[in-house]
C-alpha atoms as a PDB file:
ATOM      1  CA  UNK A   1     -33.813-215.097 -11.394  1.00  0.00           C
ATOM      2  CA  UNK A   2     -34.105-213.012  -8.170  1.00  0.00           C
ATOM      3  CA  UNK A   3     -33.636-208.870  -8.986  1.00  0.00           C
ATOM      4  CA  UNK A   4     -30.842-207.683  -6.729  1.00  0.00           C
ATOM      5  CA  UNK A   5     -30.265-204.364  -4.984  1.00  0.00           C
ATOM      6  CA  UNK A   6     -28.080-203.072  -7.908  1.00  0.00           C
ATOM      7  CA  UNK A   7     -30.696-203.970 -11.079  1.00  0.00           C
ATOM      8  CA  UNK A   8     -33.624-202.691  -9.105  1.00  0.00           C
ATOM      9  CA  UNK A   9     -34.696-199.974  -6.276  1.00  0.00           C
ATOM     10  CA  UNK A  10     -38.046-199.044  -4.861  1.00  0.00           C
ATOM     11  CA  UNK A  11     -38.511-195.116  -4.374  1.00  0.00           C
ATOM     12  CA  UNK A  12     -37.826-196.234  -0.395  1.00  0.00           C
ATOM     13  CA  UNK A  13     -34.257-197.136  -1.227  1.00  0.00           C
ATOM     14  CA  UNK A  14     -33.397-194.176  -2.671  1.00  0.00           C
ATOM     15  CA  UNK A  15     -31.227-191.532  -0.049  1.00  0.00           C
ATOM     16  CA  UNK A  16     -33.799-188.059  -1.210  1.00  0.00           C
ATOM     17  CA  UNK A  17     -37.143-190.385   0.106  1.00  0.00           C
ATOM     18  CA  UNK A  18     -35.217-191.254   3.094  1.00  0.00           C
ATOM     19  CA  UNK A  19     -33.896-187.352   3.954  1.00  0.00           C
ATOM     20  CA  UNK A  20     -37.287-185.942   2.771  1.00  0.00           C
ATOM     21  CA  UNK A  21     -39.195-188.753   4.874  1.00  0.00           C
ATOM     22  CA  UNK A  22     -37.568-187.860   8.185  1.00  0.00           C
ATOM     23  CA  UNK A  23     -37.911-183.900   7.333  1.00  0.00           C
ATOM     24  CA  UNK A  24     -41.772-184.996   6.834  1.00  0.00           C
ATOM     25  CA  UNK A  25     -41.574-186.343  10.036  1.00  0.00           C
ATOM     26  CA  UNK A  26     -40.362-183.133  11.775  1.00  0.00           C
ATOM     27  CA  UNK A  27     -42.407-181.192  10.136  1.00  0.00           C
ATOM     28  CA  UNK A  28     -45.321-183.273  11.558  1.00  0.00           C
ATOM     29  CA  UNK A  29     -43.512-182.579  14.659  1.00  0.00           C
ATOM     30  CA  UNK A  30     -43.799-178.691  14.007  1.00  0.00           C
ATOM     31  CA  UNK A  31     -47.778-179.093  13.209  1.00  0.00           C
ATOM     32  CA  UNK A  32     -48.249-180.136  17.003  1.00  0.00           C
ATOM     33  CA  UNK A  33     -46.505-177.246  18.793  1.00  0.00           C
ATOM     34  CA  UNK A  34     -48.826-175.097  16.642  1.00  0.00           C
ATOM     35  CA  UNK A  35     -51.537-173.000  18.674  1.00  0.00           C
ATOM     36  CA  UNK A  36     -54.594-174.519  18.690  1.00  0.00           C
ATOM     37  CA  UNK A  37     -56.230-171.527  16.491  1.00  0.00           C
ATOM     38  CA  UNK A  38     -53.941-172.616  13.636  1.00  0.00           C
ATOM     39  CA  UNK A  39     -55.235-176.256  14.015  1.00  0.00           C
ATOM     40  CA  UNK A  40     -56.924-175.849  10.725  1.00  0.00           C
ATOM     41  CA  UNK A  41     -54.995-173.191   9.042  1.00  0.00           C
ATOM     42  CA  UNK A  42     -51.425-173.357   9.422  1.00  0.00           C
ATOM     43  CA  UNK A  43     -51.071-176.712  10.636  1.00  0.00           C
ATOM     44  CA  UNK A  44     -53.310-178.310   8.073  1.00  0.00           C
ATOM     45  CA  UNK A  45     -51.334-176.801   4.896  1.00  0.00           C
ATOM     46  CA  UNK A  46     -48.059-178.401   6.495  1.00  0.00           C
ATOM     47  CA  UNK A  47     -49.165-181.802   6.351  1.00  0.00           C
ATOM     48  CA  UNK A  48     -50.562-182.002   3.226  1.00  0.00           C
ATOM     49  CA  UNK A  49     -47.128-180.152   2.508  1.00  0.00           C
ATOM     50  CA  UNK A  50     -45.476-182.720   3.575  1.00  0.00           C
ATOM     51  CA  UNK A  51     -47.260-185.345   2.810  1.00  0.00           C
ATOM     52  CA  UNK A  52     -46.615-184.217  -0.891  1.00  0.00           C
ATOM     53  CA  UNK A  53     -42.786-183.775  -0.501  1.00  0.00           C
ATOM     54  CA  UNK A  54     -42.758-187.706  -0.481  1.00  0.00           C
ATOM     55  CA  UNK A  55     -45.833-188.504  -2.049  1.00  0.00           C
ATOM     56  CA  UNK A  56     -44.713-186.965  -5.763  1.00  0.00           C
ATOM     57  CA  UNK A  57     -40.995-188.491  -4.918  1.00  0.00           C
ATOM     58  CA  UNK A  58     -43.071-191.883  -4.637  1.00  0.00           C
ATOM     59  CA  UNK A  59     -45.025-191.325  -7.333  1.00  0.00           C
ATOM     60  CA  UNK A  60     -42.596-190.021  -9.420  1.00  0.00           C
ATOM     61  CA  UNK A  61     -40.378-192.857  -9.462  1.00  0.00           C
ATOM     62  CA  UNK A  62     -43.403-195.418 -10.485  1.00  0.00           C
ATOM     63  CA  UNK A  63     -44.079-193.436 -13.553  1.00  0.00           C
ATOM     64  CA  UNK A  64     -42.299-195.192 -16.879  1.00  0.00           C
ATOM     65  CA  UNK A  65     -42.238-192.335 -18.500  1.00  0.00           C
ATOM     66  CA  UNK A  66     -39.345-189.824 -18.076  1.00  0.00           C
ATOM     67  CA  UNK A  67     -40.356-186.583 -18.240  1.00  0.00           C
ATOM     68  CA  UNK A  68     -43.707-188.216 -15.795  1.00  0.00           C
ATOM     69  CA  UNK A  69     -41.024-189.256 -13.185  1.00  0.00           C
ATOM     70  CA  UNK A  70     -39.327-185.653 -13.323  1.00  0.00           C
ATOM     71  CA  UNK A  71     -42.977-183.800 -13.197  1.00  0.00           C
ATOM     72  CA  UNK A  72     -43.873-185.679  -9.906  1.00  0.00           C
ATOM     73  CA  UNK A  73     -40.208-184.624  -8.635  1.00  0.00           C
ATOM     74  CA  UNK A  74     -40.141-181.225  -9.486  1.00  0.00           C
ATOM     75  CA  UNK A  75     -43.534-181.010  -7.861  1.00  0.00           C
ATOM     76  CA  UNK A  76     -41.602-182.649  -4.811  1.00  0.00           C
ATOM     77  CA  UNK A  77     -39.268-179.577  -4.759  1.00  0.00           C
ATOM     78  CA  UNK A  78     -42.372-177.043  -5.178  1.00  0.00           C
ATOM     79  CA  UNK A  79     -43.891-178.691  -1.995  1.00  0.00           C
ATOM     80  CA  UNK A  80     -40.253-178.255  -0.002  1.00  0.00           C
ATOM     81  CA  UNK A  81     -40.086-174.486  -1.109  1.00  0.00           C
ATOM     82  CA  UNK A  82     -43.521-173.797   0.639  1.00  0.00           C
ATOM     83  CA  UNK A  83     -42.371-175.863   3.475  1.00  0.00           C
ATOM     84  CA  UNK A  84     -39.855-173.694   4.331  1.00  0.00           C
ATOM     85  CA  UNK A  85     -41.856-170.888   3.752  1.00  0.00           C
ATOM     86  CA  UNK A  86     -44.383-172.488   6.372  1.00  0.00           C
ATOM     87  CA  UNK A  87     -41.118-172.378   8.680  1.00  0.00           C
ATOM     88  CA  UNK A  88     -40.965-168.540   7.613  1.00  0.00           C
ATOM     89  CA  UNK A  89     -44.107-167.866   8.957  1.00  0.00           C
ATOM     90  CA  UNK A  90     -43.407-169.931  12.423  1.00  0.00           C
ATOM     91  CA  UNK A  91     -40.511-167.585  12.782  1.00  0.00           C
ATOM     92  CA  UNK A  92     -42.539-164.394  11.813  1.00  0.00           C
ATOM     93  CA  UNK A  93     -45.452-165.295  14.507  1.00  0.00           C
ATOM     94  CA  UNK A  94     -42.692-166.847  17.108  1.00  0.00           C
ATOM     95  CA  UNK A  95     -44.497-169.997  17.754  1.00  0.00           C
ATOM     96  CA  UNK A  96     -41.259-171.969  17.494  1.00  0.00           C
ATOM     97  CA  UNK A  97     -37.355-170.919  18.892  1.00  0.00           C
ATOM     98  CA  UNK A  98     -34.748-169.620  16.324  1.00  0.00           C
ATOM     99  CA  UNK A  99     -32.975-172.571  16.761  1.00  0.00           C
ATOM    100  CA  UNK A 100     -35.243-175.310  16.115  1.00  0.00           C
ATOM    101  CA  UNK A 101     -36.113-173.022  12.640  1.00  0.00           C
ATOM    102  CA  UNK A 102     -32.645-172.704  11.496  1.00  0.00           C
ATOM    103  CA  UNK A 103     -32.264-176.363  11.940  1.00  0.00           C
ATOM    104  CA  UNK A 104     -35.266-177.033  10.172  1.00  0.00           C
ATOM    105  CA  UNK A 105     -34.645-174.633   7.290  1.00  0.00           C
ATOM    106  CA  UNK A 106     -31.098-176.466   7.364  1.00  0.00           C
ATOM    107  CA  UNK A 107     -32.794-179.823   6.829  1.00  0.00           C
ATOM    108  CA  UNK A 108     -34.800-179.144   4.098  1.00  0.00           C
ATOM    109  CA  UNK A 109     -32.408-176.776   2.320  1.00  0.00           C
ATOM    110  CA  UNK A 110     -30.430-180.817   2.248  1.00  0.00           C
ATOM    111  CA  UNK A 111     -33.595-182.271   0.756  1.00  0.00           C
ATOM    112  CA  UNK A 112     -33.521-179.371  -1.833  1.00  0.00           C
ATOM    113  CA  UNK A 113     -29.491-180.578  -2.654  1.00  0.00           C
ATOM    114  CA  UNK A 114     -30.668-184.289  -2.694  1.00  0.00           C
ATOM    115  CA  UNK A 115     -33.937-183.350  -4.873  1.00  0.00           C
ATOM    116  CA  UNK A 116     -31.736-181.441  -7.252  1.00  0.00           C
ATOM    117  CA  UNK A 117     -29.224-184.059  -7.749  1.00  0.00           C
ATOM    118  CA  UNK A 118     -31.376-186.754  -8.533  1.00  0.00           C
ATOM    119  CA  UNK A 119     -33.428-183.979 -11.067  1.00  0.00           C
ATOM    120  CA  UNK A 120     -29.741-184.281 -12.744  1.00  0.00           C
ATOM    121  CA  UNK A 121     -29.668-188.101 -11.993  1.00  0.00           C
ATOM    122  CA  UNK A 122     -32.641-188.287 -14.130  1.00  0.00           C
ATOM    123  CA  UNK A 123     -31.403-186.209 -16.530  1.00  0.00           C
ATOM    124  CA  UNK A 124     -28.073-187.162 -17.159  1.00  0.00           C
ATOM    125  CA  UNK A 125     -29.471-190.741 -17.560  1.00  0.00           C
ATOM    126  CA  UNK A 126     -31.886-190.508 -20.469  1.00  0.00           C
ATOM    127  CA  UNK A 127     -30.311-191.120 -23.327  1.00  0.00           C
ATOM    128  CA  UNK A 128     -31.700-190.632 -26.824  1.00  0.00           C
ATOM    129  CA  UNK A 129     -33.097-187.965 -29.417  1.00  0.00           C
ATOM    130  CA  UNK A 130     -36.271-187.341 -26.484  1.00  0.00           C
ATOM    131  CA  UNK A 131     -34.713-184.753 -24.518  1.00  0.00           C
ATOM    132  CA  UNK A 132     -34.298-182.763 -28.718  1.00  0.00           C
ATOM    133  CA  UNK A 133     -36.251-180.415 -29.638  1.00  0.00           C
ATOM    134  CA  UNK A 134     -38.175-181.956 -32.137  1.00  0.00           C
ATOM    135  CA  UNK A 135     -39.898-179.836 -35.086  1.00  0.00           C
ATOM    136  CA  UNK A 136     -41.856-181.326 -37.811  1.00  0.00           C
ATOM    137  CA  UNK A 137     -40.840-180.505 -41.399  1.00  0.00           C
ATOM    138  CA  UNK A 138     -42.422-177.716 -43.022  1.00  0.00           C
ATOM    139  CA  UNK A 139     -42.729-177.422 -46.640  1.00  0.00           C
ATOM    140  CA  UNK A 140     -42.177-173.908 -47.314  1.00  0.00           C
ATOM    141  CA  UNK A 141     -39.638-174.662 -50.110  1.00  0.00           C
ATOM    142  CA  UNK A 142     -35.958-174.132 -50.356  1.00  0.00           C
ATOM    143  CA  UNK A 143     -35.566-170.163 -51.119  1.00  0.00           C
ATOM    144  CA  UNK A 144     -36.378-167.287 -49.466  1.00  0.00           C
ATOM    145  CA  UNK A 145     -39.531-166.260 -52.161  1.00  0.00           C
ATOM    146  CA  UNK A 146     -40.361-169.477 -51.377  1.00  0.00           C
ATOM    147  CA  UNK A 147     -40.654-169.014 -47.475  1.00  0.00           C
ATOM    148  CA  UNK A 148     -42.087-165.598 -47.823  1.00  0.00           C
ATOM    149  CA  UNK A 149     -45.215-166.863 -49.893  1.00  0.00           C
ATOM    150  CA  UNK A 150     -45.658-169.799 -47.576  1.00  0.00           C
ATOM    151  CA  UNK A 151     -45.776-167.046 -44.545  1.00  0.00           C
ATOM    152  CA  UNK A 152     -47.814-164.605 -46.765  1.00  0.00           C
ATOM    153  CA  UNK A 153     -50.608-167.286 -46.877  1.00  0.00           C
ATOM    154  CA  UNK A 154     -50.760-168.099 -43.263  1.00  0.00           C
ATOM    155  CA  UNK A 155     -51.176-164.256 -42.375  1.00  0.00           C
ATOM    156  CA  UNK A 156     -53.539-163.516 -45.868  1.00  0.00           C
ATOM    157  CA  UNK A 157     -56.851-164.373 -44.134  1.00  0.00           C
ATOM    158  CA  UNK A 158     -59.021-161.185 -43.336  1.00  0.00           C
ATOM    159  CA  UNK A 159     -59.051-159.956 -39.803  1.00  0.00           C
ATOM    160  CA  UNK A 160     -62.495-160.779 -38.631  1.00  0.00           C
ATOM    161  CA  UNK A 161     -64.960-158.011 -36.551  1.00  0.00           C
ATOM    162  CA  UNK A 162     -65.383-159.452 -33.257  1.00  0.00           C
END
């Protein structure tokens, strides 16, 4: 039985990888007006930027574990937030126009949205008691005498000289 589009999507079909893909690309766009002094600096910490930006989108959504896939995403965002702090510092240094900034900050502040939503995507999907808190049972007893002599003897052990 073939999988169709509907049962089953690769991280590529989803619309945040697309919008944070092409914001990559610009961004790799932004490393090569750069002056050559910040070749290894500047430049350098915006590619691996955003190379992460999609990279922990990727690898988010090949991890079978929930709260794996929304680590690798929320790392995703992280990497877009110093992005656009990146752009901050192109505008503070004026090695790109005003314009081609505000468009860029515009861009990613849509890969933020799109990042966001599917954060609540993910969310709102898992079903079950793993999103509970979970604490294990203590026995401490049913009264309160009974929970103050079960705290007394965790706190009754002698304070040690360091």
């Amino acid at each position: 039985m073939e999988l169709s589009k509907e049962t089953f999507q690769t991280f590529e079909d989803l619309e945040v990888y697309k919008v944070a893909r092409e914001f990559r690309k610009r961004m790799y766009g932004v490393t090569r007006k750069l002056p050559s002094f910040e070749k290894f600096e500047l430049a350098s910490q915006i590619r691996r930027a955003a190379v992460s930006l999609t990279n922990n989108i990727a690898e988010g959504h090949g991890r079978w574990h929930f709260l794996d896939h929304i680590k690798f995403v929320l790392q995703s965002r992280g990497s877009l937030e110093e992005l656009i702090d990146d752009l901050n510092v192109c505008e503070d240094e004026g090695y790109l126009p005003p314009a081609e900034i505000a468009e860029l900050k515009q861009q990613g502040w849509r890969v933020l949205k799109l990042i966001n939503g599917y954060l609540r995507f993910l969310r709102d999907r898992k079903v079950g008691s793993s999103l509970m808190l979970k604490e294990e049972t203590l026995q401490y007893g049913h009264t309160d005498e009974d929970l103050e002599a079960w705290l007394a003897t965790l706190f009754m052990e002698p304070i040690k000289p360091i």
